[in-house]
C-alpha atoms as a PDB file:
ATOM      1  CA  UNK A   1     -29.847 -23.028   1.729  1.00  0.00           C
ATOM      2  CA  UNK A   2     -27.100 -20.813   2.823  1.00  0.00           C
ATOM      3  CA  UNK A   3     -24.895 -22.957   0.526  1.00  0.00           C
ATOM      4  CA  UNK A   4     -27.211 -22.277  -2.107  1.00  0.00           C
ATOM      5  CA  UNK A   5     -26.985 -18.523  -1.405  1.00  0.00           C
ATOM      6  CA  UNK A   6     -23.377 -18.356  -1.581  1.00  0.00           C
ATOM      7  CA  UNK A   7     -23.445 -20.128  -5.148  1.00  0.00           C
ATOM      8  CA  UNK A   8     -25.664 -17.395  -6.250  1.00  0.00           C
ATOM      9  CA  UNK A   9     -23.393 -14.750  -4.707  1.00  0.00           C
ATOM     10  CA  UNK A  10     -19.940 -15.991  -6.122  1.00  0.00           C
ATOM     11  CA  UNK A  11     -21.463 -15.555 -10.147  1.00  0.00           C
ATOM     12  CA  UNK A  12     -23.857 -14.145 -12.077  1.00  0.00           C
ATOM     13  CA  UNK A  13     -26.074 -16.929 -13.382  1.00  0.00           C
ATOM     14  CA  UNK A  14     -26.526 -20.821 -12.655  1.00  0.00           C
ATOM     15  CA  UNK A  15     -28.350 -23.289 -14.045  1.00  0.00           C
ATOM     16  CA  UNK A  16     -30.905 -25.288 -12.045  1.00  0.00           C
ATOM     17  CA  UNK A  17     -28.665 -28.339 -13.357  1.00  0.00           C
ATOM     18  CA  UNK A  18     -25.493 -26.742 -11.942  1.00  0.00           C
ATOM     19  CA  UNK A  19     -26.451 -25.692  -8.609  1.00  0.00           C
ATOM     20  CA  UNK A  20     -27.858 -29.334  -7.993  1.00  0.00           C
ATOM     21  CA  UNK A  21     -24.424 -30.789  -8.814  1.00  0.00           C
ATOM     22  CA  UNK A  22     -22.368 -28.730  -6.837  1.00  0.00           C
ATOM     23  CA  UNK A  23     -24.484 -29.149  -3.750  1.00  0.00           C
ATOM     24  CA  UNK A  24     -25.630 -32.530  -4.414  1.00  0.00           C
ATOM     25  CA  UNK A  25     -28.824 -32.091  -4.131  1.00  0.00           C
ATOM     26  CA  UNK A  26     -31.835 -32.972  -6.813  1.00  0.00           C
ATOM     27  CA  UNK A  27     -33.398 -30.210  -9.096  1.00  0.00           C
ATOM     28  CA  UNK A  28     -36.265 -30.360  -7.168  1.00  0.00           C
ATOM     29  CA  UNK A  29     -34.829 -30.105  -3.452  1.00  0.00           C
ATOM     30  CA  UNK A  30     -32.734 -26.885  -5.166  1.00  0.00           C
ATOM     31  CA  UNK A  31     -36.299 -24.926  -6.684  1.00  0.00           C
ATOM     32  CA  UNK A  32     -37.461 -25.700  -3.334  1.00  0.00           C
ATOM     33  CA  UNK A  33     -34.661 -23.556  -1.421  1.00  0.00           C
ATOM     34  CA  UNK A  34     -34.700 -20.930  -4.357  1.00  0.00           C
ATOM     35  CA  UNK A  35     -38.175 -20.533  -3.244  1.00  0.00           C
ATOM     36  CA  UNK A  36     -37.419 -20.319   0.523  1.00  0.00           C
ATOM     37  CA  UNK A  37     -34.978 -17.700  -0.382  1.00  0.00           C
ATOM     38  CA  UNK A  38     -37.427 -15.762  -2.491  1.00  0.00           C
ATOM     39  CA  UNK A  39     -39.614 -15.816   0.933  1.00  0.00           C
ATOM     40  CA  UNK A  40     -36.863 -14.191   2.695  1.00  0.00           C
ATOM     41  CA  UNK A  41     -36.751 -11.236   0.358  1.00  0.00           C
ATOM     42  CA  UNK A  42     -33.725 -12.495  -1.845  1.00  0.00           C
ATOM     43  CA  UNK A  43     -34.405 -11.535  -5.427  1.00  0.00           C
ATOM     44  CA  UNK A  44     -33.515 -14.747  -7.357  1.00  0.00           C
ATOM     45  CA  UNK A  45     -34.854 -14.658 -10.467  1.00  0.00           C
ATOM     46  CA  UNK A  46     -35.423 -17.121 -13.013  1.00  0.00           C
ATOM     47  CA  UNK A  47     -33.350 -16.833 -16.683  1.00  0.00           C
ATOM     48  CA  UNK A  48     -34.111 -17.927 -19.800  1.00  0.00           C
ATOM     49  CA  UNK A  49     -32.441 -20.751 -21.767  1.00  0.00           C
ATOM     50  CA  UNK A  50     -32.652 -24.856 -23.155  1.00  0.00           C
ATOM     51  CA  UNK A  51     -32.571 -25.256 -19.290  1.00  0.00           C
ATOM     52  CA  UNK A  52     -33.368 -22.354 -17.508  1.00  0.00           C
ATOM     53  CA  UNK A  53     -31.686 -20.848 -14.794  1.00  0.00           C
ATOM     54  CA  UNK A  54     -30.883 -18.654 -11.869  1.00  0.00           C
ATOM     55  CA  UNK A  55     -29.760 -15.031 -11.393  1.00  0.00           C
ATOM     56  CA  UNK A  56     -29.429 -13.258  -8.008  1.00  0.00           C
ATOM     57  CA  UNK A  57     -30.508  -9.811  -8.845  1.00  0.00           C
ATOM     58  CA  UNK A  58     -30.509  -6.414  -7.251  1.00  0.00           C
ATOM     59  CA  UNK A  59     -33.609  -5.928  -4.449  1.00  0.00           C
ATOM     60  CA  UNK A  60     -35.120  -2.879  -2.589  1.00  0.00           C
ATOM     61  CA  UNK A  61     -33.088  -3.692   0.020  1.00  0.00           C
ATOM     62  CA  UNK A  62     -30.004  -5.433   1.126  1.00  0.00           C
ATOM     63  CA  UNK A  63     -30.467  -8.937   2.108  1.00  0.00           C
ATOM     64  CA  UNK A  64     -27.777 -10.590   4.604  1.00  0.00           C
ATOM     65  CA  UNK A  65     -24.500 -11.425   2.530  1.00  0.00           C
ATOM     66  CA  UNK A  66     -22.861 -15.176   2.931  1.00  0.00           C
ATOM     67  CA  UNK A  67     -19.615 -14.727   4.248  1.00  0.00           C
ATOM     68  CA  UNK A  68     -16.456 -16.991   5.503  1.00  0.00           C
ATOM     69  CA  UNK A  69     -14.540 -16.293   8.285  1.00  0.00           C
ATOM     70  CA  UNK A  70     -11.359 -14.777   6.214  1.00  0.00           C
ATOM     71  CA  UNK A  71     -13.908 -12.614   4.306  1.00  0.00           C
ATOM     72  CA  UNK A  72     -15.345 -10.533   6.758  1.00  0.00           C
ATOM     73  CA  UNK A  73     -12.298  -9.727   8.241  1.00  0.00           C
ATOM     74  CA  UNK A  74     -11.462  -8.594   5.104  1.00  0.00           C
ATOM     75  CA  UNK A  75     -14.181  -6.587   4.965  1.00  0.00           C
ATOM     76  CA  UNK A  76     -13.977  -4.638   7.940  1.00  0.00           C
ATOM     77  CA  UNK A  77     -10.419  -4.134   6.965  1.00  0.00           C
ATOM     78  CA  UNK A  78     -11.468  -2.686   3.817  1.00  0.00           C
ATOM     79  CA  UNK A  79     -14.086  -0.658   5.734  1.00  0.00           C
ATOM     80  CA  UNK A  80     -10.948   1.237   7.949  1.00  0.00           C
ATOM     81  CA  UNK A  81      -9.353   1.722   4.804  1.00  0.00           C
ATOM     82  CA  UNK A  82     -12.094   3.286   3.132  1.00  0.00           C
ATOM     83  CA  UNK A  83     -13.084   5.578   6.191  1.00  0.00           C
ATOM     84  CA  UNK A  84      -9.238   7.316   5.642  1.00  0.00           C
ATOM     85  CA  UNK A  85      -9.636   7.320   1.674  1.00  0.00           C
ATOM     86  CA  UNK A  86     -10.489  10.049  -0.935  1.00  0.00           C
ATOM     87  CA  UNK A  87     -14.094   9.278  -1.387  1.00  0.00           C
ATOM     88  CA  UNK A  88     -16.306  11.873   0.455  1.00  0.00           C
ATOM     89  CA  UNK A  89     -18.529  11.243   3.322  1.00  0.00           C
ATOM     90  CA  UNK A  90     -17.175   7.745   3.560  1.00  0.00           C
ATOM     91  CA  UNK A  91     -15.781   7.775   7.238  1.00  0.00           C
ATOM     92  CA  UNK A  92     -19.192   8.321   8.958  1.00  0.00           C
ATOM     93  CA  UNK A  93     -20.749   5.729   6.744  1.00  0.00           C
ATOM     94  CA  UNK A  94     -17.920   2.803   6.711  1.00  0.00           C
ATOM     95  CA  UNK A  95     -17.419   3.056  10.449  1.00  0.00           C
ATOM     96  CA  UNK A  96     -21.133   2.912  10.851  1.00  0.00           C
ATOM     97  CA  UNK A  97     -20.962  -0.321   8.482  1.00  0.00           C
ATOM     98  CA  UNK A  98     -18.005  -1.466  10.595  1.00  0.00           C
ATOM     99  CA  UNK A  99     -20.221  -1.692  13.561  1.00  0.00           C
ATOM    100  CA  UNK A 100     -22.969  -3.470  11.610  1.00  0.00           C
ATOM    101  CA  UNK A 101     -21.332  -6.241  10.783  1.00  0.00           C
ATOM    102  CA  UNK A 102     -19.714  -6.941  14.688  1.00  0.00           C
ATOM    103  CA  UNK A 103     -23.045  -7.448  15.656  1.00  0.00           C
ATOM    104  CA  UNK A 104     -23.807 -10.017  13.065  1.00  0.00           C
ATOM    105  CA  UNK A 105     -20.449 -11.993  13.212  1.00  0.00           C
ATOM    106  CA  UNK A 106     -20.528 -15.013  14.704  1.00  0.00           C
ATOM    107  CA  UNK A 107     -19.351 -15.180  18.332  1.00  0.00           C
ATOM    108  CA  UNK A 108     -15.545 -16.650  17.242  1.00  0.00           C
ATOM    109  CA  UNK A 109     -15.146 -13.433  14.885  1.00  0.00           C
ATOM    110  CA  UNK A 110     -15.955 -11.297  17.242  1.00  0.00           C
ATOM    111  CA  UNK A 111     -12.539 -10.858  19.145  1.00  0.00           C
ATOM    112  CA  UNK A 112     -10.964 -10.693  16.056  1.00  0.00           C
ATOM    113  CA  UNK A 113     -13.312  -7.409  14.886  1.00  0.00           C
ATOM    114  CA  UNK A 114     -13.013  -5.738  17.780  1.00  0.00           C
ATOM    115  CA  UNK A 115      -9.530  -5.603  17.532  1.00  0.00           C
ATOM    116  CA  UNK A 116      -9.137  -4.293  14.237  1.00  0.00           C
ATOM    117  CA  UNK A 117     -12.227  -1.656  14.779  1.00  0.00           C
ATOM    118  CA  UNK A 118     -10.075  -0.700  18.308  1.00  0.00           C
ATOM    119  CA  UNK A 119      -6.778  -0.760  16.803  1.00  0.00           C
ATOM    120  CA  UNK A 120      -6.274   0.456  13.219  1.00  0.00           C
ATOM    121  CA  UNK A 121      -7.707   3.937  12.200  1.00  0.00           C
ATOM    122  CA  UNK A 122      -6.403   5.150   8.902  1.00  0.00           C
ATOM    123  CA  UNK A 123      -5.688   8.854   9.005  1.00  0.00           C
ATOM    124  CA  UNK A 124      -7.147  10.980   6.147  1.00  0.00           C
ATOM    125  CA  UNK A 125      -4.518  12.465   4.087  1.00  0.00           C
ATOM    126  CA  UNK A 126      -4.851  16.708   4.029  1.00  0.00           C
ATOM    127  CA  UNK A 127      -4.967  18.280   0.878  1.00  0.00           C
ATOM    128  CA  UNK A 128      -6.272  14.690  -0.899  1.00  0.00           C
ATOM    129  CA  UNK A 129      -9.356  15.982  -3.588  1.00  0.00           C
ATOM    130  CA  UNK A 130     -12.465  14.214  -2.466  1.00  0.00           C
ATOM    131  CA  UNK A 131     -14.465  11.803  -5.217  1.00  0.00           C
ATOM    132  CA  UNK A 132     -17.843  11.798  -5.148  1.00  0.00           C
ATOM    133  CA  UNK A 133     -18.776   8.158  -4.007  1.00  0.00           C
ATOM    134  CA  UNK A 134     -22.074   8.328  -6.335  1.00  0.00           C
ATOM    135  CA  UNK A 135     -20.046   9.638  -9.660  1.00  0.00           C
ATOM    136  CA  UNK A 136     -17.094   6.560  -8.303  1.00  0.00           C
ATOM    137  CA  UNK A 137     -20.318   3.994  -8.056  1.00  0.00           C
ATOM    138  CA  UNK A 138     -21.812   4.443 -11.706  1.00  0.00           C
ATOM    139  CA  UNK A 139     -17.987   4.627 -13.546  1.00  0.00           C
ATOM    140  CA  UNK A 140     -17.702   0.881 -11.626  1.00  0.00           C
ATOM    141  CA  UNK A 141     -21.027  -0.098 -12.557  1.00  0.00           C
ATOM    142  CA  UNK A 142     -20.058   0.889 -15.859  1.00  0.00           C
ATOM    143  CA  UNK A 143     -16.694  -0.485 -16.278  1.00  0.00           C
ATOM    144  CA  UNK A 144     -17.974  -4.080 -14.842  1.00  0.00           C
ATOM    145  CA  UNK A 145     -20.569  -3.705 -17.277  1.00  0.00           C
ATOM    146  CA  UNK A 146     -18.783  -2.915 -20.362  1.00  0.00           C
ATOM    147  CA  UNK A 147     -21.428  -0.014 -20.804  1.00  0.00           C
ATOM    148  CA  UNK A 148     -20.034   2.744 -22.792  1.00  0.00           C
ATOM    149  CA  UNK A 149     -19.881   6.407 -20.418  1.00  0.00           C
ATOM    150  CA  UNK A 150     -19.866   9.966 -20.633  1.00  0.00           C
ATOM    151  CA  UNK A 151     -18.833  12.870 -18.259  1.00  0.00           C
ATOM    152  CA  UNK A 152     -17.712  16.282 -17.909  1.00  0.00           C
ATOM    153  CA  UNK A 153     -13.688  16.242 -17.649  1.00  0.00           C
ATOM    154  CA  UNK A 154     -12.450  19.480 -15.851  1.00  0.00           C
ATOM    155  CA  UNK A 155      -9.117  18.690 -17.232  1.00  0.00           C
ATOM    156  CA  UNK A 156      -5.390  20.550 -15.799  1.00  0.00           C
ATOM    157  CA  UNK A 157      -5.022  22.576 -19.234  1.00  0.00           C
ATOM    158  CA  UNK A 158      -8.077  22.389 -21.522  1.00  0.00           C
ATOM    159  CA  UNK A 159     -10.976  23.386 -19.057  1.00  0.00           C
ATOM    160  CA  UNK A 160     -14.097  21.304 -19.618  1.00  0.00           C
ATOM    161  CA  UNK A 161     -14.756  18.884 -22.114  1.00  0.00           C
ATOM    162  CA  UNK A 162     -17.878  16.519 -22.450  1.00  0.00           C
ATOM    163  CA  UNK A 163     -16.142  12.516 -23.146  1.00  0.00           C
ATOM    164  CA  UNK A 164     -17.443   9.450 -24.056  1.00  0.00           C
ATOM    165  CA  UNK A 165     -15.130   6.361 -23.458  1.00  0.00           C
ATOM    166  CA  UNK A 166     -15.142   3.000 -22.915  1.00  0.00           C
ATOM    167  CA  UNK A 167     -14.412   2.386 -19.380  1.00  0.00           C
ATOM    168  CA  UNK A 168     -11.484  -0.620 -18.824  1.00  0.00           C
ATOM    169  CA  UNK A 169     -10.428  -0.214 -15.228  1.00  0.00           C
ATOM    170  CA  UNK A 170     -10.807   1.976 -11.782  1.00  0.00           C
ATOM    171  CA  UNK A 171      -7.336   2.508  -9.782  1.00  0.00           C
ATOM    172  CA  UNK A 172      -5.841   3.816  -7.156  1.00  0.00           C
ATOM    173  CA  UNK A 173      -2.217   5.607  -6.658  1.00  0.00           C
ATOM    174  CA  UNK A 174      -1.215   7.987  -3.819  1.00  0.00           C
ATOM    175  CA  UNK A 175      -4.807   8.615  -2.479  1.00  0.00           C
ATOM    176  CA  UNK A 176      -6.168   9.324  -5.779  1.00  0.00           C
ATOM    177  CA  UNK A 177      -8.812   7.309  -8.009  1.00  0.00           C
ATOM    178  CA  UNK A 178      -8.180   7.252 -11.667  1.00  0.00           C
ATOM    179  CA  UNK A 179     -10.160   5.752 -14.325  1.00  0.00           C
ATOM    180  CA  UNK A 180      -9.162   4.236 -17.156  1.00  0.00           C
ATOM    181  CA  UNK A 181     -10.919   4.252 -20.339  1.00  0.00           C
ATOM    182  CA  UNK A 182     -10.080   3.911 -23.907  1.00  0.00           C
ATOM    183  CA  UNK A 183     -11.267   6.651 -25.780  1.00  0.00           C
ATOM    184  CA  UNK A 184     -12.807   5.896 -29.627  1.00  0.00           C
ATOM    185  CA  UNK A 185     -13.021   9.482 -30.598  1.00  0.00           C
ATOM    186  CA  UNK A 186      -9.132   9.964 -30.006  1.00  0.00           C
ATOM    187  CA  UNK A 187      -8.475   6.288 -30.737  1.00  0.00           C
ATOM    188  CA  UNK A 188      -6.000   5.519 -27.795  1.00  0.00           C
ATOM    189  CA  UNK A 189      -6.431   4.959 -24.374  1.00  0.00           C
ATOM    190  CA  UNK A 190      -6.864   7.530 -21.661  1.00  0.00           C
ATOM    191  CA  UNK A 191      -6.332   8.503 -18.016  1.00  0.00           C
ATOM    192  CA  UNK A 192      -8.807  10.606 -16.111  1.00  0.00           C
ATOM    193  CA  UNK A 193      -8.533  11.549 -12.366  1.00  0.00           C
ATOM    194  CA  UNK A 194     -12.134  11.075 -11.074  1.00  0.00           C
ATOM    195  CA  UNK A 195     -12.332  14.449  -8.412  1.00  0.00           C
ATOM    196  CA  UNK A 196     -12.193  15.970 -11.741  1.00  0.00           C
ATOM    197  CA  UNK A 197     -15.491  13.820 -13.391  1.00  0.00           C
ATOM    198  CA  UNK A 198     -18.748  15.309 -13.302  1.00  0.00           C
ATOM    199  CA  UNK A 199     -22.544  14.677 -14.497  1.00  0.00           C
ATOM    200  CA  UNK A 200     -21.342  10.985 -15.368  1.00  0.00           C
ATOM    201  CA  UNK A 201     -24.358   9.221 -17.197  1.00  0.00           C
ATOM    202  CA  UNK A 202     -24.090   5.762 -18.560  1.00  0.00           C
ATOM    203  CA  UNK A 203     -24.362   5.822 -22.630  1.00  0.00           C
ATOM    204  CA  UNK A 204     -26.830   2.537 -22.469  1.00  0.00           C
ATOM    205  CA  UNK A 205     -24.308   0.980 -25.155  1.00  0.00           C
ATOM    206  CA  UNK A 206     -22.052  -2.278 -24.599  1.00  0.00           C
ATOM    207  CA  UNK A 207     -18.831  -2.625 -26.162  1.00  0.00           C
ATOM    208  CA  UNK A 208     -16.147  -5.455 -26.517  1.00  0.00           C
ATOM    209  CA  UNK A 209     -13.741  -4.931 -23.486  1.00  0.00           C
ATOM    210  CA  UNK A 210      -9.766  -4.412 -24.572  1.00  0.00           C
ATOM    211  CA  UNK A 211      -6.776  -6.416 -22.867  1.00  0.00           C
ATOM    212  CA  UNK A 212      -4.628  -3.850 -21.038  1.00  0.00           C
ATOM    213  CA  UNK A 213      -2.620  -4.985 -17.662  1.00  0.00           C
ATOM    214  CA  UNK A 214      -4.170  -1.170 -16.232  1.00  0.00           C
ATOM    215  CA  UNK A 215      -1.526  -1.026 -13.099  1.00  0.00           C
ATOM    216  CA  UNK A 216       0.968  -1.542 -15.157  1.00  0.00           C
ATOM    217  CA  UNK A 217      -0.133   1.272 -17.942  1.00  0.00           C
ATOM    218  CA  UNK A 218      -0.952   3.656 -15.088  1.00  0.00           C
ATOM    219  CA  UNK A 219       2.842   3.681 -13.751  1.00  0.00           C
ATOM    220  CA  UNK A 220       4.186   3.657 -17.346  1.00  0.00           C
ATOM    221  CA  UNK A 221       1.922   6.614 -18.144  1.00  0.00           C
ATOM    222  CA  UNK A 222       3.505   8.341 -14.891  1.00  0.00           C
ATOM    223  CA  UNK A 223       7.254   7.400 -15.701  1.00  0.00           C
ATOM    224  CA  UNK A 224       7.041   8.508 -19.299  1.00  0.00           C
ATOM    225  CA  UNK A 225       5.722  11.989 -19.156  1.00  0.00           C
ATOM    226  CA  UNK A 226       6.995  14.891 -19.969  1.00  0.00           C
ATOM    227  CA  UNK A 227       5.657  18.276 -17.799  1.00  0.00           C
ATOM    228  CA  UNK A 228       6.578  21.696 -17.460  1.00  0.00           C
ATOM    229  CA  UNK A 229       9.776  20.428 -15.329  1.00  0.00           C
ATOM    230  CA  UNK A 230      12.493  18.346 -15.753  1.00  0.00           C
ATOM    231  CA  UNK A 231      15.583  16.857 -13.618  1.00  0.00           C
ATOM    232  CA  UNK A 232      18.230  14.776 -15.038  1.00  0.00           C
ATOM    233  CA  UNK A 233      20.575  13.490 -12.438  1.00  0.00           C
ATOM    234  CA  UNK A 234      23.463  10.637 -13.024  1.00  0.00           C
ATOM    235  CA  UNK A 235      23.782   8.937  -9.620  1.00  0.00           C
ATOM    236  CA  UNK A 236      26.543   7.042  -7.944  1.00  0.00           C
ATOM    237  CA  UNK A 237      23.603   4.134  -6.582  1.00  0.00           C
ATOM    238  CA  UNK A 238      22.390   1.677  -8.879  1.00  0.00           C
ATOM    239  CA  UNK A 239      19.087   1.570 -10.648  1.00  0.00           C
ATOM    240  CA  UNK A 240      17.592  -0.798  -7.502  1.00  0.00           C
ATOM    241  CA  UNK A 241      17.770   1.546  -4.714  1.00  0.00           C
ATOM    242  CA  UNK A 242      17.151   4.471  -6.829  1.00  0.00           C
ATOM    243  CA  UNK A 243      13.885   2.983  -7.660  1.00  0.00           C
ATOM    244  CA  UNK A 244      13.129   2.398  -4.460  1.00  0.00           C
ATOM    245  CA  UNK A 245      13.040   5.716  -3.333  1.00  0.00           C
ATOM    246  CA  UNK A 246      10.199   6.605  -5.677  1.00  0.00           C
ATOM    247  CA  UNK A 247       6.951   7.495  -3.798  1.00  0.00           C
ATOM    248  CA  UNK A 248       3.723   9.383  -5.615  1.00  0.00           C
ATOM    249  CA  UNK A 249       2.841   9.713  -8.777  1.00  0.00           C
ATOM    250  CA  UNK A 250       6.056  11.276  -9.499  1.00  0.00           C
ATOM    251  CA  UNK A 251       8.188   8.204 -10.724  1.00  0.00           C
ATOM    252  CA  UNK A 252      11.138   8.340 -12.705  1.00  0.00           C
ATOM    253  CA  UNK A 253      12.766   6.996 -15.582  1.00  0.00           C
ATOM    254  CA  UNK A 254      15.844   4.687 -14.571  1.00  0.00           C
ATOM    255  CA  UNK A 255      18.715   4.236 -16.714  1.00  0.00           C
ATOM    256  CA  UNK A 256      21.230   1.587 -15.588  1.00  0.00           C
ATOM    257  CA  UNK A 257      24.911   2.602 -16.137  1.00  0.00           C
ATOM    258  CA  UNK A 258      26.793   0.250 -14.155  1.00  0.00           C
ATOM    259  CA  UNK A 259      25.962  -2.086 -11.451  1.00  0.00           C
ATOM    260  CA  UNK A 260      26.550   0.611  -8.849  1.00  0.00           C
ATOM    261  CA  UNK A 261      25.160   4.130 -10.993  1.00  0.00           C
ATOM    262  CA  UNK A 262      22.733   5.078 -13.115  1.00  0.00           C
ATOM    263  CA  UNK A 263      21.042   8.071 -14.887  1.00  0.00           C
ATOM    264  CA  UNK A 264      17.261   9.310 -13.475  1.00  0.00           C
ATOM    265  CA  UNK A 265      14.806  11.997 -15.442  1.00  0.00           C
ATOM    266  CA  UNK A 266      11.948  13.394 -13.663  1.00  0.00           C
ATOM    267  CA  UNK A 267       9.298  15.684 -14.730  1.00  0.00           C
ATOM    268  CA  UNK A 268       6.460  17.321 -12.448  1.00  0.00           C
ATOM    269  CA  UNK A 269       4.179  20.329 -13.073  1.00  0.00           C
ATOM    270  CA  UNK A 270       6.156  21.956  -9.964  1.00  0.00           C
ATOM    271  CA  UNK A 271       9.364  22.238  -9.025  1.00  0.00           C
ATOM    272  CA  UNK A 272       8.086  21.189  -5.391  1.00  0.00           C
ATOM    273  CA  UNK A 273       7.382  17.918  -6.726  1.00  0.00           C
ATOM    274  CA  UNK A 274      11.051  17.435  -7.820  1.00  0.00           C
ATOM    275  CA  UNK A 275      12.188  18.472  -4.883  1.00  0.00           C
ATOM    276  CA  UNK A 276      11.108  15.475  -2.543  1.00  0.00           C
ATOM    277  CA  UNK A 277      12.604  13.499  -5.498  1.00  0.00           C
ATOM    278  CA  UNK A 278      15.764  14.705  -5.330  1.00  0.00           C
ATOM    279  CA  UNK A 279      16.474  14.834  -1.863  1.00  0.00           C
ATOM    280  CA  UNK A 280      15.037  11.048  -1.599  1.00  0.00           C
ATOM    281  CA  UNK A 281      17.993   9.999  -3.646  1.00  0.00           C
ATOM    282  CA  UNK A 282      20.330  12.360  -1.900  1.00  0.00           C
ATOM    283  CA  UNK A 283      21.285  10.136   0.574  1.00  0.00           C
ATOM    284  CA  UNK A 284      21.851   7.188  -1.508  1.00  0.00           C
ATOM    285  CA  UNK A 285      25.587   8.932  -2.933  1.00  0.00           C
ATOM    286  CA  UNK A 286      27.167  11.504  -4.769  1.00  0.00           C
ATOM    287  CA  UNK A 287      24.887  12.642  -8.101  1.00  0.00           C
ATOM    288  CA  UNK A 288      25.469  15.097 -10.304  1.00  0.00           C
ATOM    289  CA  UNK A 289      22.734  17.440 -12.423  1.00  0.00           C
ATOM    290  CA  UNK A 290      22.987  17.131 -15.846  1.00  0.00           C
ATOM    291  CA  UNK A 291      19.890  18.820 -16.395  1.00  0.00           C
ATOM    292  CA  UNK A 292      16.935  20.922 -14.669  1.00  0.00           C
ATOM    293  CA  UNK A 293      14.741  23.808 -15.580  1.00  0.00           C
ATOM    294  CA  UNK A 294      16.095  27.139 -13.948  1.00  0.00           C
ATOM    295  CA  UNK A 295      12.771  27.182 -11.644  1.00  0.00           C
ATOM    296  CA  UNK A 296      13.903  23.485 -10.359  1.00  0.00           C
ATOM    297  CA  UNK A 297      17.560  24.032 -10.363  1.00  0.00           C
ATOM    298  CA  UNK A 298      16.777  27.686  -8.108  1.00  0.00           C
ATOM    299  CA  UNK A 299      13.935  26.050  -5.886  1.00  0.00           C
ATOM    300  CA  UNK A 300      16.499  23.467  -5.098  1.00  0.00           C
ATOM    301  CA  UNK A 301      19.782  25.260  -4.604  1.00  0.00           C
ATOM    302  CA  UNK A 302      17.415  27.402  -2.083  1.00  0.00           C
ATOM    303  CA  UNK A 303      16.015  25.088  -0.096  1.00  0.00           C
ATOM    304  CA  UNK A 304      19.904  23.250   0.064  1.00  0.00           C
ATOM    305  CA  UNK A 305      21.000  26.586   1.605  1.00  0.00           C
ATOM    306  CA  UNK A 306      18.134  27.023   3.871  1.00  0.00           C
ATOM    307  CA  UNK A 307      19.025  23.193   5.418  1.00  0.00           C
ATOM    308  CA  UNK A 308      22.777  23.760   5.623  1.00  0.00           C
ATOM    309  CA  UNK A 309      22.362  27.156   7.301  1.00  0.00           C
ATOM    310  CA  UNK A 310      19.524  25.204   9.569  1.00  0.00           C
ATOM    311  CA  UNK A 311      21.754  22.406  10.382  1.00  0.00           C
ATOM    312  CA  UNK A 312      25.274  24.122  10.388  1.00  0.00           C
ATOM    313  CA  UNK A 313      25.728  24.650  14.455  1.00  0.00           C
ATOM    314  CA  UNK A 314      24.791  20.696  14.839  1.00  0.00           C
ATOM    315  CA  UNK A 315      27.734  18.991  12.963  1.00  0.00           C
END
C-alpha cells in the first residue's frame, strides 16, 4: 500500500491498468488498497476515461507523505534554508516543521536529522524585502498550472499597475524571488520581483506554456541592462576571473581582449552598487576607466581616498 501511495505521489494521474503493472499486483488487489487508503483519509479519487483511473487530490488535511531516506534529508535541508530566506514568517513555521518530521523518521534517520537541525542555521540576510508566502503560494500554483494571473505591480519607476501574464517560472537570485511571466498585452516576456506583487488572483484561464531556459533569461536580463549608472573598465585579468568576481544581481558584461585582459560594463541604479563591483576586480590587476557617470566616478575616487588614508600608517 505504501508503494501504491508513492505511485500516486510521484504524478498526477494513473490508470488502474498502470498501477497494477508497476507493482505487480492484479486490478483487483490495487482497488482494494485504493480503498484502504481512502479509509485512512487519503483523497484518491477516481478519473474518467476508456479505463478509468486514479488521481491523488488535495484533502482537508495533510495525510503522511511517502518518503526515501535521501528525500527527507532533503527536506529538512530545504526547511533550514527556508527558515533564513525572504519569505515572511517562515522561520517559526519551517523550524516547527523541522521538528515534525524528526519525530516521524525512522530510527536510522534520526542521527542524521539531528545533526543538520543542531548544526546548520541559515542566517537571515538584513535589509532582504520579505514575500508574502500566501501571494508566493498562488503565483506557483499558478505557474504549475498554466493558469493565466493578475496582480498589482508596485513597480521602481511607474508606481502601480494592475498585470495580467502568463506565469512561466518562479526564481531565486541574491535572496530575492522573481517571477517570470510572459506578458500578452506587451507581447514579450517579463520580470517581476514578487515583495513588490500584491492582491494576486488567479484569472481561471489556461494557456499553452512557452519554452524559455528562465535561469538563463534571468542573468541575461541582469547583464544586459542599462540603469541610471554605468562603469566601463578595461582590465589587465582575463574574462574568467573577472567573471568570477561577480556576486548579486549586479553582473556584468565581459568582453574578452586577450587571453590575459578584457573590457567589463556595469550598470546599477546606485553608484553603491558599482562600487563593490569595482573593488571586487581591483585586486585581480591594473584596470583602467574608460567610462563612469560623474556620481560613480566621485563615489569611487572618495571612498579610494578614505581606504588609503585608513590604511596608510600599516604599509
Amino acid at each position: 500500500m505504501l508503494r501504491l501511495l508513492s505511485l500516486l505521489q510521484s504524478r498526477r494521474e494513473w490508470s488502474g491498468h498502470e498501477l497494477a503493472d508497476r507493482l505487480g499486483v492484479t486490478e483487483r488487489t490495487v482497488r482494494r488498497d485504493v480503498e484502504r487508503l481512502r479509509s485512512l483519509d487519503y483523497p484518491v479519487t477516481g478519473t474518467t476515461g476508456t479505463a478509468g483511473g486514479y488521481r491523488l487530490g488535495s484533502g482537508t488535511h495533510l495525510p503522511p507523505l511517502q518518503l526515501d531516506d535521501d528525500e527527507a534529508i532533503a527536506v529538512a535541508l530545504g526547511l533550514v534554508g527556508a527558515a533564513g530566506g525572504g519569505v515572511s514568517g517562515m522561520a517559526e513555521s519551517s523550524m516547527s516543521a523541522l521538528a515534525k518530521l524528526e519525530q516521524v523518521l525512522p530510527a536510522r534517520l534520526r542521527p542524521q536529522l539531528a545533526a543538520v537541525g543542531s548544526a546548520a542555521e541559515a542566517i537571515p540576510r538584513p535589509g532582504v524585502p520579505q514575500v508574502d508566502p500566501d501571494a508566493l503560494a498562488v503565483l506557483a500554483r499558478c505557474c504549475r498550472n498554466h493558469e493565466i494571473v493578475a496582480f498589482d505591480y508596485h513597480g521602481r519607476q511607474r508606481g502601480t499597475t494592475r498585470r495580467r501574464v502568463e506565469p512561466h517560472q518562479l526564481l531565486t537570485l541574491s535572496w530575492r524571488w522573481y517571477l517570470l511571466a510572459f506578458d500578452p498585452g506587451r507581447d514579450d516576456w517579463r520580470i517581476f520581483r514578487v515583495d513588490r506583487i500584491t492582491s494576486v488572483s488567479p484569472a481561471l484561464h489556461r494557456f499553452t506554456p512557452r519554452v524559455l531556459d528562465g535561469p538563463s533569461y534571468l542573468l541575461e536580463s541582469f547583464v544586459s541592462a542599462q540603469y541610471e549608472h554605468t562603469v566601463v573598465l578595461t582590465v589587465e585579468a582575463s574574462s574568467v576571473d573577472v567573471t568570477s568576481t561577480f556576486e548579486g544581481v549586479v553582473r556584468g558584461i565581459v568582453e574578452p581582449l586577450s587571453p590575459s585582459s578584457c573590457k567589463v560594463r556595469f550598470s546599477a541604479d546606485s553608484p553603491a552598487m558599482l562600487l563593490t563591483q569595482v573593488a571586487a576586480i581591483a585586486h585581480l590587476g591594473s584596470f583602467t576607466v574608460d567610462q563612469a557617470t560623474p556620481e560613480t566616478a566621485a563615489l569611487i575616487t572618495e571612498a579610494g581616498e578614505r581606504l588609503t588614508q585608513a590604511f596608510a600608517g600599516l604599509r
